[in-house]
N, C-alpha and C. Protein backbone atom coordinates (compact mmCIF):
# COMPACT_ATOMS: atom_id res chain seq x y z
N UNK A 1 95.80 121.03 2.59
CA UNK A 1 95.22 121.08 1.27
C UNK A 1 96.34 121.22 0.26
N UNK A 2 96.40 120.50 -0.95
CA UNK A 2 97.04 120.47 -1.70
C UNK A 2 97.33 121.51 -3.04
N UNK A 3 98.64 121.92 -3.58
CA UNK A 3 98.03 123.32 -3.97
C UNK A 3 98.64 122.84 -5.89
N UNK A 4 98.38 123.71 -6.42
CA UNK A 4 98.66 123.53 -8.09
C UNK A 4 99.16 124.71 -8.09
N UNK A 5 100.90 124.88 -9.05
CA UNK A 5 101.42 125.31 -9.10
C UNK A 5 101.57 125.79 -10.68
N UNK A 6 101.56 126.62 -11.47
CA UNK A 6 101.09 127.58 -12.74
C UNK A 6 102.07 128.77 -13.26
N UNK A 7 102.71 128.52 -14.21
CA UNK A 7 103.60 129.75 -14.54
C UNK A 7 102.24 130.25 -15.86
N UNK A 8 102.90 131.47 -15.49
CA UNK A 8 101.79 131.86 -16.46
C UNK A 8 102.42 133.24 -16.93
N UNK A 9 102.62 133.53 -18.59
CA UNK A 9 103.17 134.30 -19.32
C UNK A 9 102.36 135.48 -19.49
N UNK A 10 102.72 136.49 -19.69
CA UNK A 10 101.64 137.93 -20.13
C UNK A 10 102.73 138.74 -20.86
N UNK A 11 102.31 139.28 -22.05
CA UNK A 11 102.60 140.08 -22.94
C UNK A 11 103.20 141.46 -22.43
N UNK A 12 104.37 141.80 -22.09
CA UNK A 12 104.18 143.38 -21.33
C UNK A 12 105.18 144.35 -22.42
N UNK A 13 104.91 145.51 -21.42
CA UNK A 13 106.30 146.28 -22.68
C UNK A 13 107.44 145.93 -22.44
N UNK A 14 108.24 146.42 -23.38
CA UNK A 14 109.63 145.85 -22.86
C UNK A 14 110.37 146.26 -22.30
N UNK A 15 110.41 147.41 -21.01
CA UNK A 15 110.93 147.58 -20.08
C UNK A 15 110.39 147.17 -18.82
N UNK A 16 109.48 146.51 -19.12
CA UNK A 16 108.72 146.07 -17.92
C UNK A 16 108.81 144.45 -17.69
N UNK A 17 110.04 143.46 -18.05
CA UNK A 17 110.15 142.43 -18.59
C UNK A 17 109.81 141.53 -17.12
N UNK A 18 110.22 142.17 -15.73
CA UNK A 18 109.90 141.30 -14.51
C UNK A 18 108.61 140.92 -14.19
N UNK A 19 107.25 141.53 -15.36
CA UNK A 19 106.27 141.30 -15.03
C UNK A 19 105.44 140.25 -16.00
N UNK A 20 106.52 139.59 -16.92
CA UNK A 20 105.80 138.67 -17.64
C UNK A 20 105.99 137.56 -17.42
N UNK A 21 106.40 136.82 -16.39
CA UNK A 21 105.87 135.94 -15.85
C UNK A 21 105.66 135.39 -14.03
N UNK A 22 104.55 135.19 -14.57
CA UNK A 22 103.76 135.25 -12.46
C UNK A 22 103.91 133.59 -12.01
N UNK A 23 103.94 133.38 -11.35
CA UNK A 23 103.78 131.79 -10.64
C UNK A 23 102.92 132.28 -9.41
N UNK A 24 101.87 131.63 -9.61
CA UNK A 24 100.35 131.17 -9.42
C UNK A 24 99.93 130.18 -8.43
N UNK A 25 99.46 130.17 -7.63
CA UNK A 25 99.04 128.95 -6.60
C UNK A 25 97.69 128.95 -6.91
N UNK A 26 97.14 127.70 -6.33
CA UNK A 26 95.96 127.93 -6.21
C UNK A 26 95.47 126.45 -5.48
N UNK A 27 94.56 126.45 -4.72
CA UNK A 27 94.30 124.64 -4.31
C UNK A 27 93.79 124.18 -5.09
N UNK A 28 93.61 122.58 -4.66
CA UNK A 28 93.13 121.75 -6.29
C UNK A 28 91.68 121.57 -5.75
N UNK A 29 90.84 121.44 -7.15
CA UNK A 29 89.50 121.35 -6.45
C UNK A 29 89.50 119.95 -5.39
N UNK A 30 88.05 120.10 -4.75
CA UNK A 30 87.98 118.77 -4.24
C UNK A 30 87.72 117.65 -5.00
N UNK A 31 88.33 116.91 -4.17
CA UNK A 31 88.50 115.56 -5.06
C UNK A 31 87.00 114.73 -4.58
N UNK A 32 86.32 114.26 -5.49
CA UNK A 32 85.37 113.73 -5.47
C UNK A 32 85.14 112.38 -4.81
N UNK A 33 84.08 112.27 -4.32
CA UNK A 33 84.49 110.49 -3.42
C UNK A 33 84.62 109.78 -4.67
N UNK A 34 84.90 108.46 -3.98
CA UNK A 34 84.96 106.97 -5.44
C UNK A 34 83.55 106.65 -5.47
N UNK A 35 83.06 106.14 -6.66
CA UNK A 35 82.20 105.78 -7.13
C UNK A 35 81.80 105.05 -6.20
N UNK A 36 80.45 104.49 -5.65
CA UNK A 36 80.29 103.06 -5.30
C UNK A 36 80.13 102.08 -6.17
N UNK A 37 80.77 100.68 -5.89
CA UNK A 37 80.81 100.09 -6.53
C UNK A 37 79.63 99.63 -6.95
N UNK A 38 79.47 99.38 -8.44
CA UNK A 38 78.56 99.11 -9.04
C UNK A 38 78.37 97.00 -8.96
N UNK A 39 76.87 96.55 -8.39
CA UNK A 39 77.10 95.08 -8.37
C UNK A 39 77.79 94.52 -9.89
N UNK A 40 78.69 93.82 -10.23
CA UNK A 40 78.83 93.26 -11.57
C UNK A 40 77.87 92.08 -11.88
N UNK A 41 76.94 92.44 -13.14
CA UNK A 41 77.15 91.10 -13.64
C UNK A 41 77.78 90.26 -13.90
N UNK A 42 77.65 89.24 -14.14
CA UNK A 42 78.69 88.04 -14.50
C UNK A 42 78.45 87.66 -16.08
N UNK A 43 79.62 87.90 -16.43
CA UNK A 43 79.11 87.71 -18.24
C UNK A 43 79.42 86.21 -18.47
N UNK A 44 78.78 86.00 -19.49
CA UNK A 44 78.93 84.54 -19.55
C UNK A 44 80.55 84.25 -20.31
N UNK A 45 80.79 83.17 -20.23
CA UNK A 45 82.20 82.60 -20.34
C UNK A 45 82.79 82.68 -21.71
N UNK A 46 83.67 83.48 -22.41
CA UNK A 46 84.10 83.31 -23.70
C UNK A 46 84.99 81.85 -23.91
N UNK A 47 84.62 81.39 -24.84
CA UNK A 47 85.31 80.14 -25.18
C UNK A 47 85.91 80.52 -26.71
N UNK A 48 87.31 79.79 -26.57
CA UNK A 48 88.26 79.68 -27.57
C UNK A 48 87.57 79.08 -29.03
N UNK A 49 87.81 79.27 -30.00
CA UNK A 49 87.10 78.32 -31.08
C UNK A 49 88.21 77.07 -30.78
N UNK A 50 87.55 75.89 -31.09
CA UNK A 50 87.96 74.79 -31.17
C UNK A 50 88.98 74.80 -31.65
N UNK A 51 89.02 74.94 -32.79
CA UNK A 51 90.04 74.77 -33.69
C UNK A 51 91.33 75.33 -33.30
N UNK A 52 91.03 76.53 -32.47
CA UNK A 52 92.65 77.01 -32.04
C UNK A 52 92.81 76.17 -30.96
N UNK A 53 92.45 75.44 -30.19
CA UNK A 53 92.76 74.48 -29.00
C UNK A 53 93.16 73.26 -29.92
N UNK A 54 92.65 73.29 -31.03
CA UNK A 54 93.39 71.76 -31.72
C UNK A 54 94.64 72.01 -32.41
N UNK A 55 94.60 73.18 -32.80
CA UNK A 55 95.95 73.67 -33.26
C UNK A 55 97.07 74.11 -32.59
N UNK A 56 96.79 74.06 -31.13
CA UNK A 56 97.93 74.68 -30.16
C UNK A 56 98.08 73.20 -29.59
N UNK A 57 97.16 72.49 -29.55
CA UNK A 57 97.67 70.70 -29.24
C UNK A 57 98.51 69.94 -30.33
N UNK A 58 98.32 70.35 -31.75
CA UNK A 58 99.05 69.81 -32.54
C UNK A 58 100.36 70.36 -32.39
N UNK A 59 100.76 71.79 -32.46
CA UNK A 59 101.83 72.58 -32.45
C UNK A 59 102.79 71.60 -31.37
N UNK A 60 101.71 71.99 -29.86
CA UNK A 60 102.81 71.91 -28.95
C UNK A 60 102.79 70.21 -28.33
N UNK A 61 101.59 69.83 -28.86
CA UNK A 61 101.45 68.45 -28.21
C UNK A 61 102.22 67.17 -28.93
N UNK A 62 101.81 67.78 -30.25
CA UNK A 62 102.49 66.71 -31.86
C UNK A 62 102.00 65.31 -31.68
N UNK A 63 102.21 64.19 -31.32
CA UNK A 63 101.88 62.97 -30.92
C UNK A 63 100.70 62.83 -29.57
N UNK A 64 100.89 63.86 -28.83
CA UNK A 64 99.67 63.38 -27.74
C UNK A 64 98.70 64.67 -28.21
N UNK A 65 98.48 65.42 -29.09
CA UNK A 65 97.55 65.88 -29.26
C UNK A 65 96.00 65.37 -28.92
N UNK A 66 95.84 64.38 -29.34
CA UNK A 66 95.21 63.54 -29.09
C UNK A 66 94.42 63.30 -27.93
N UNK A 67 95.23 62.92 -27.03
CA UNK A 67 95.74 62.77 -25.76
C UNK A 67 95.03 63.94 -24.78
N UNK A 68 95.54 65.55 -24.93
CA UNK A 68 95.67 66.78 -24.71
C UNK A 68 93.75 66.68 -24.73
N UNK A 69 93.24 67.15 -26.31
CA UNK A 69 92.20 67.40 -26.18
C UNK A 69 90.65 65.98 -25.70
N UNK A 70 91.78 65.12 -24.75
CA UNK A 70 90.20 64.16 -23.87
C UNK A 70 89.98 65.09 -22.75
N UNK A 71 90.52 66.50 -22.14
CA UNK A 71 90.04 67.12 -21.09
C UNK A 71 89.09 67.93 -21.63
N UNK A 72 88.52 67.95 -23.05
CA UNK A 72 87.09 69.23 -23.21
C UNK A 72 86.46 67.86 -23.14
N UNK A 73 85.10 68.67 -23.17
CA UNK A 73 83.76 67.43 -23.09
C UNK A 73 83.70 66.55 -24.01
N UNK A 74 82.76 65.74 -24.21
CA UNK A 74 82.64 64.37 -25.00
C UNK A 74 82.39 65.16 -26.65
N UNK A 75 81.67 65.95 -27.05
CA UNK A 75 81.04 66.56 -28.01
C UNK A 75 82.27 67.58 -28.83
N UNK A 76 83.07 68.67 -27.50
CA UNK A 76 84.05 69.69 -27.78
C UNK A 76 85.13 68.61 -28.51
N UNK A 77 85.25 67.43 -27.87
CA UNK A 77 86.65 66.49 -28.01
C UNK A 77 86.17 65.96 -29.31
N UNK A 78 84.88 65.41 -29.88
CA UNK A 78 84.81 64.89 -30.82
C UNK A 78 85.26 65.79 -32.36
N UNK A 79 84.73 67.03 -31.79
CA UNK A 79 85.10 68.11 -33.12
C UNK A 79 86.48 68.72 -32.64
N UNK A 80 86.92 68.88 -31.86
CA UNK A 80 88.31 69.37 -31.93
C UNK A 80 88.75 68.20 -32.20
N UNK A 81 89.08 67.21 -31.92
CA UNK A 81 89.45 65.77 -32.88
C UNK A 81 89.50 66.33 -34.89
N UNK A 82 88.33 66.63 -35.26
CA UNK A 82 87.73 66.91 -36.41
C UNK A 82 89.04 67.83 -36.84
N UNK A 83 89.34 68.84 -36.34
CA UNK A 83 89.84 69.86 -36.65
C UNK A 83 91.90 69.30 -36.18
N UNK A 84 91.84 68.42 -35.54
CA UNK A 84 93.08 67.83 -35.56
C UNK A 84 93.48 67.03 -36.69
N UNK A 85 92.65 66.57 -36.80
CA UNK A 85 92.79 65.81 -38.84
C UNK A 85 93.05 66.59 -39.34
N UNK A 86 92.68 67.87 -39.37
CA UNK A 86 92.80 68.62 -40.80
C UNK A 86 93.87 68.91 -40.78
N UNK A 87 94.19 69.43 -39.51
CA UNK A 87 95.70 70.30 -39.47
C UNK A 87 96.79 69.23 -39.49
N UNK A 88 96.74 67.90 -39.04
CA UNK A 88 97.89 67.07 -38.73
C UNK A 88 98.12 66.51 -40.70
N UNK A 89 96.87 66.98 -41.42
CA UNK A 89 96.82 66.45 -43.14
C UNK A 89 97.72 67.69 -43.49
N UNK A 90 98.02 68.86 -42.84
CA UNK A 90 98.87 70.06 -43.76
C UNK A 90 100.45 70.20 -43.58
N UNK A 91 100.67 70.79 -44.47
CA UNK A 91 102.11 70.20 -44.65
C UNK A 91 102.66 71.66 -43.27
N UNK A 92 104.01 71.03 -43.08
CA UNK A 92 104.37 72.24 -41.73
C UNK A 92 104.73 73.45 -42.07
N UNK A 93 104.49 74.14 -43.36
CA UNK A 93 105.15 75.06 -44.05
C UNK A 93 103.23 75.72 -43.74
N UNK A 94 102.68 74.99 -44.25
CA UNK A 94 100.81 75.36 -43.87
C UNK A 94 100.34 75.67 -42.52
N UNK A 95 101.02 74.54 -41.65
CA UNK A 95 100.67 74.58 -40.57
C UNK A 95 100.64 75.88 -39.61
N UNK A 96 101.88 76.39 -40.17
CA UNK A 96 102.92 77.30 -39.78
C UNK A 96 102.73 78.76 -39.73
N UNK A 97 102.27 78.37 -41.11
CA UNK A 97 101.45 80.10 -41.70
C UNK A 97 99.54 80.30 -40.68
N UNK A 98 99.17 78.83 -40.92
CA UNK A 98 97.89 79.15 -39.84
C UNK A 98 98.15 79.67 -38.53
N UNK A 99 99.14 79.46 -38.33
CA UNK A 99 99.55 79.39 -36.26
C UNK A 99 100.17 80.90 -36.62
N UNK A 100 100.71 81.66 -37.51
CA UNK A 100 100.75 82.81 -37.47
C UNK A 100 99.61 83.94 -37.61
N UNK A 101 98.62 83.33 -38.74
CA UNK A 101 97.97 83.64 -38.98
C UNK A 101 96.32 83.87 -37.82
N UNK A 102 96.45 82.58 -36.77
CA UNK A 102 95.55 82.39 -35.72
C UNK A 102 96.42 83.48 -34.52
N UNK A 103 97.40 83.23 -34.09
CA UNK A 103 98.04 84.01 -33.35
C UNK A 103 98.70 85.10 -33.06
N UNK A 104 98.76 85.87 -34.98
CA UNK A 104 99.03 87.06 -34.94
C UNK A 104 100.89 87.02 -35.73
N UNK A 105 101.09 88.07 -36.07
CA UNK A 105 102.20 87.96 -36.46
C UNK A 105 103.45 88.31 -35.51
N UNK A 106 104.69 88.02 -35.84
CA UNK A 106 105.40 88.07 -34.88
C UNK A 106 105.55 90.03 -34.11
N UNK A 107 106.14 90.27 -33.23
CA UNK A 107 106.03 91.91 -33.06
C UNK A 107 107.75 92.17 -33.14
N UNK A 108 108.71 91.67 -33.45
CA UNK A 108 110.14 92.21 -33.46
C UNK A 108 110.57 91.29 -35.12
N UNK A 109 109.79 91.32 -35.98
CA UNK A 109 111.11 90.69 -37.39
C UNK A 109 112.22 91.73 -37.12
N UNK A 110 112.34 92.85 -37.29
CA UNK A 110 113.31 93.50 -37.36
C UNK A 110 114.49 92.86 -36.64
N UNK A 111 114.33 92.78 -35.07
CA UNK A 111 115.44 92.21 -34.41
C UNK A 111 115.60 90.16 -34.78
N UNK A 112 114.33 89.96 -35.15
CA UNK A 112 114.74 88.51 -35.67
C UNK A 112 115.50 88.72 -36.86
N UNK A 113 115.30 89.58 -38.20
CA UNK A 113 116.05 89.69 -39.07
C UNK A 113 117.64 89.81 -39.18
N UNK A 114 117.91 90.78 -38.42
CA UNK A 114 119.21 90.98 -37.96
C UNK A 114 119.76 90.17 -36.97
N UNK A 115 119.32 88.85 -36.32
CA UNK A 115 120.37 88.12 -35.80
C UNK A 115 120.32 86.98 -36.88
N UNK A 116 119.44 86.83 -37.79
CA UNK A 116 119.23 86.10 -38.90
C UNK A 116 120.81 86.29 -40.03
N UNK A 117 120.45 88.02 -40.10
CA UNK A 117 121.98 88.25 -41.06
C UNK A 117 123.40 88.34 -40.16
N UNK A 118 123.41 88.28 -39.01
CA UNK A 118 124.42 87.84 -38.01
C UNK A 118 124.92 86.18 -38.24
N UNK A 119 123.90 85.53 -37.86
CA UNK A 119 124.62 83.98 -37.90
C UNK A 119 124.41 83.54 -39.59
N UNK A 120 124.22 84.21 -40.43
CA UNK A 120 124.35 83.57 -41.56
C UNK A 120 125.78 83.69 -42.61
N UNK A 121 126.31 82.88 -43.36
CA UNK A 121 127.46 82.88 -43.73
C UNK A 121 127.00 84.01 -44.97
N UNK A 122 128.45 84.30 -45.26
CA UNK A 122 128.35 85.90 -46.06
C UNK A 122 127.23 85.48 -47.39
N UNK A 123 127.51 84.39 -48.47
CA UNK A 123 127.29 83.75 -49.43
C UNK A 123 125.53 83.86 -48.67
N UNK A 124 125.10 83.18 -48.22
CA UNK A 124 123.42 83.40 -47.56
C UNK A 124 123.11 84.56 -47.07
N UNK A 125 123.66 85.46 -46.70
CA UNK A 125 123.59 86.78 -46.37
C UNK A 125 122.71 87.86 -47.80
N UNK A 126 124.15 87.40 -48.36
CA UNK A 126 123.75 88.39 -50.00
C UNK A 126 122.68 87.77 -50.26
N UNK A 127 121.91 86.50 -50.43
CA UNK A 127 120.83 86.20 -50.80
C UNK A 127 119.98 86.58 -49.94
N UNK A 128 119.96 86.31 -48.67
CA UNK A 128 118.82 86.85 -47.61
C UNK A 128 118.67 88.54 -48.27
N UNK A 129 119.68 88.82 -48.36
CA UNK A 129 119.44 90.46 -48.36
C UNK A 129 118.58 90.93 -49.78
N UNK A 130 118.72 90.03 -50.89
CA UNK A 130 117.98 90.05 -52.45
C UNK A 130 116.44 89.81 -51.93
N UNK A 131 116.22 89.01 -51.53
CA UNK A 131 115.18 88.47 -50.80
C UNK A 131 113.95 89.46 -49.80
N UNK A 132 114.93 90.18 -49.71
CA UNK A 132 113.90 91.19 -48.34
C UNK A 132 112.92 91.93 -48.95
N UNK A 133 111.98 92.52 -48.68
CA UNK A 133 110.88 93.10 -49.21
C UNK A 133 112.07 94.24 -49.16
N UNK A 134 111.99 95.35 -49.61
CA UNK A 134 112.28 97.12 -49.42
C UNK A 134 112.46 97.41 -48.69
N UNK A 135 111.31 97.44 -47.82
CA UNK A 135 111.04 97.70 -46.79
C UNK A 135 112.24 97.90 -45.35
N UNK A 136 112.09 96.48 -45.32
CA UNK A 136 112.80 95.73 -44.57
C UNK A 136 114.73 95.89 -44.89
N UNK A 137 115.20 95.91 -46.74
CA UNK A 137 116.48 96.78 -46.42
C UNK A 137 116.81 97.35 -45.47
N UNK A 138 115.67 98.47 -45.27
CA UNK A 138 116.73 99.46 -45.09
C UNK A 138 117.06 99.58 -43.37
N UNK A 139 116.75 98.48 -43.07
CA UNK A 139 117.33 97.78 -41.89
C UNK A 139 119.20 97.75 -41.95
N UNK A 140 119.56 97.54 -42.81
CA UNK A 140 120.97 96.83 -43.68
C UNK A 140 121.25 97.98 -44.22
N UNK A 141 121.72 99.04 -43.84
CA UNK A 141 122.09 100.61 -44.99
C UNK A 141 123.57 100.05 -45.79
N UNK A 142 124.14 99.18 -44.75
CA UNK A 142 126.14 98.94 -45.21
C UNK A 142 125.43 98.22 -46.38
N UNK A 143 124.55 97.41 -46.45
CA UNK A 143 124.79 96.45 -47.94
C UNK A 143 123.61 96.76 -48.94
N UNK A 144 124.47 96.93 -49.73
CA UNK A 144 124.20 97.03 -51.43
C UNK A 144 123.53 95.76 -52.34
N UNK A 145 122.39 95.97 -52.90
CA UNK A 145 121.36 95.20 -53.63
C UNK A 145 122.44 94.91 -55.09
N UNK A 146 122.44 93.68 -55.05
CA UNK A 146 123.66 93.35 -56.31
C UNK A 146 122.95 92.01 -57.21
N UNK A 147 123.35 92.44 -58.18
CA UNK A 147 122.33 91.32 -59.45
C UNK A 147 122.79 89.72 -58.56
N UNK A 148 121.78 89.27 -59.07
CA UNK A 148 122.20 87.49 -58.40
C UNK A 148 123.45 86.35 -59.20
N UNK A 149 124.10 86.45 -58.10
CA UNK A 149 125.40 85.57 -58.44
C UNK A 149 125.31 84.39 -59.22
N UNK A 150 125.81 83.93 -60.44
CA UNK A 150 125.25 82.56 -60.98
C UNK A 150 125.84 81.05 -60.16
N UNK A 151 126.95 81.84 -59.02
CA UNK A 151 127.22 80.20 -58.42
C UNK A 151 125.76 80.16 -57.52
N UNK A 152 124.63 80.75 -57.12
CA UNK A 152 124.04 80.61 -56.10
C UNK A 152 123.04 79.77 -56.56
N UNK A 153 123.08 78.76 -55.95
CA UNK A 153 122.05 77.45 -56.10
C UNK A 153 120.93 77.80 -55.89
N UNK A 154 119.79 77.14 -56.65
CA UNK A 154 118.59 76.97 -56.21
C UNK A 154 117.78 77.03 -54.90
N UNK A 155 118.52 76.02 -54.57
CA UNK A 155 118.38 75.65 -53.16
C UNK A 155 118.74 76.61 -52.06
N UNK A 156 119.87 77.27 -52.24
CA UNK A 156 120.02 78.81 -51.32
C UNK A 156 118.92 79.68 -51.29
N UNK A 157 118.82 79.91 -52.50
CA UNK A 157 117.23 80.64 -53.08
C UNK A 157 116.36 80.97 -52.05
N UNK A 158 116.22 78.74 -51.99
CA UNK A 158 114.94 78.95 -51.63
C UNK A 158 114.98 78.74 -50.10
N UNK A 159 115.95 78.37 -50.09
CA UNK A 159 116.37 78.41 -48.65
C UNK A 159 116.34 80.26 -47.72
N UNK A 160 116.86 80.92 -48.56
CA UNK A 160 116.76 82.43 -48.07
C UNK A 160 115.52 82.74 -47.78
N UNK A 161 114.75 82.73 -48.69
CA UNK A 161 113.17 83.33 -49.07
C UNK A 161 112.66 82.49 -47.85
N UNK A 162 112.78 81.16 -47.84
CA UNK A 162 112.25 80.68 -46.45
C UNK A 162 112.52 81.26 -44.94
N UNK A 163 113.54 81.84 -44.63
CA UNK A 163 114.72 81.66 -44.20
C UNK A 163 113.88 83.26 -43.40
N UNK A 164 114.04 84.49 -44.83
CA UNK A 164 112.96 85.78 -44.54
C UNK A 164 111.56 85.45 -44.01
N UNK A 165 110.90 84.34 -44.57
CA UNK A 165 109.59 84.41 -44.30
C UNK A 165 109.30 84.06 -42.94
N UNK A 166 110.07 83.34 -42.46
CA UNK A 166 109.73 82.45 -40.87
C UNK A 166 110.61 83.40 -39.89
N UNK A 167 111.20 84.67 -40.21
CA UNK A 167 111.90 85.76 -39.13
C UNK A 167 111.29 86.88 -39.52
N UNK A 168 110.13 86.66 -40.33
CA UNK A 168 109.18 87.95 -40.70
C UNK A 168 107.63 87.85 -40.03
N UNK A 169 107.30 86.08 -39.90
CA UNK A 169 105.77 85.67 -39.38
C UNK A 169 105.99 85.67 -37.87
């Protein structure tokens, strides 16, 4: 039989200090049988919404999307078809934000951020770093928030802000 082992403290006077604490045995209750198994029902089958099966064929299929969704039925294929138009009409900046948005957001920006300010040249750096929510600074304690440089192009800009948003989704 198996036993449980218990220190256990008590208040005494203070010349009596060897008696405040006891170690305790005791066996463990009995352990109860296992349940019998209960018969399971069988629940009926969860199915994906369409639309995320047309959107994970566009993502990963691109050209045979198409192709991909003739294995659902005649009816599933006609409307996931439906829902492949829509998404193959949005621009990939749209697309992009849905497939985050259907799939959840990423679970490490932090470590995407920081290999982001690793391979970026110093000049894109300082902008990535203008760019960051607050938040997200104080990832970066060494660098300092500094007014925006007037050689920094437009296009860096918007290149940064992009740059945060797709190592943040």
């Amino acid at each position: 039989m198996e036993e449980v082992t218990r220190i256990v403290r008590r208040p005494v006077a203070k010349n009596r200090s060897e008696q405040a604490t006891r170690i305790t045995r005791r066996p463990l209750p009995k352990q109860k049988s296992p349940p019998t198994p209960v018969r399971a029902v069988k629940a009926p089958p969860t199915f994906l919404p369409l639309a995320r099966f047309a959107l994970v064929a566009r993502v990963f299929g691109k050209e045979r999307a198409s192709e991909l969704l003739e294995g659902l039925g005649e009816s599933e294929a006609a409307r996931a078809k439906e829902h492949l138009a829509h998404f193959a009409a949005m621009t990939s900046a749209q697309r992009q934000a849905r497939v985050a948005l259907e799939f959840g957001l990423r679970s490490d920006p932090a470590e995407q951020l920081r290999e982001l300010m690793a391979e970026a040249p110093e000049a894109l750096r300082r902008e990535i770093f203008r760019k960051l929510p607050p938040y997200h600074r104080t990832l970066f304690p060494q660098r300092r928030l500094e007014a925006p440089d007037a050689s920094v192009s437009p296009a860096m800009s918007t290149l940064a802000e992009r740059l945060v948003r797709e190592a943040t989704r």
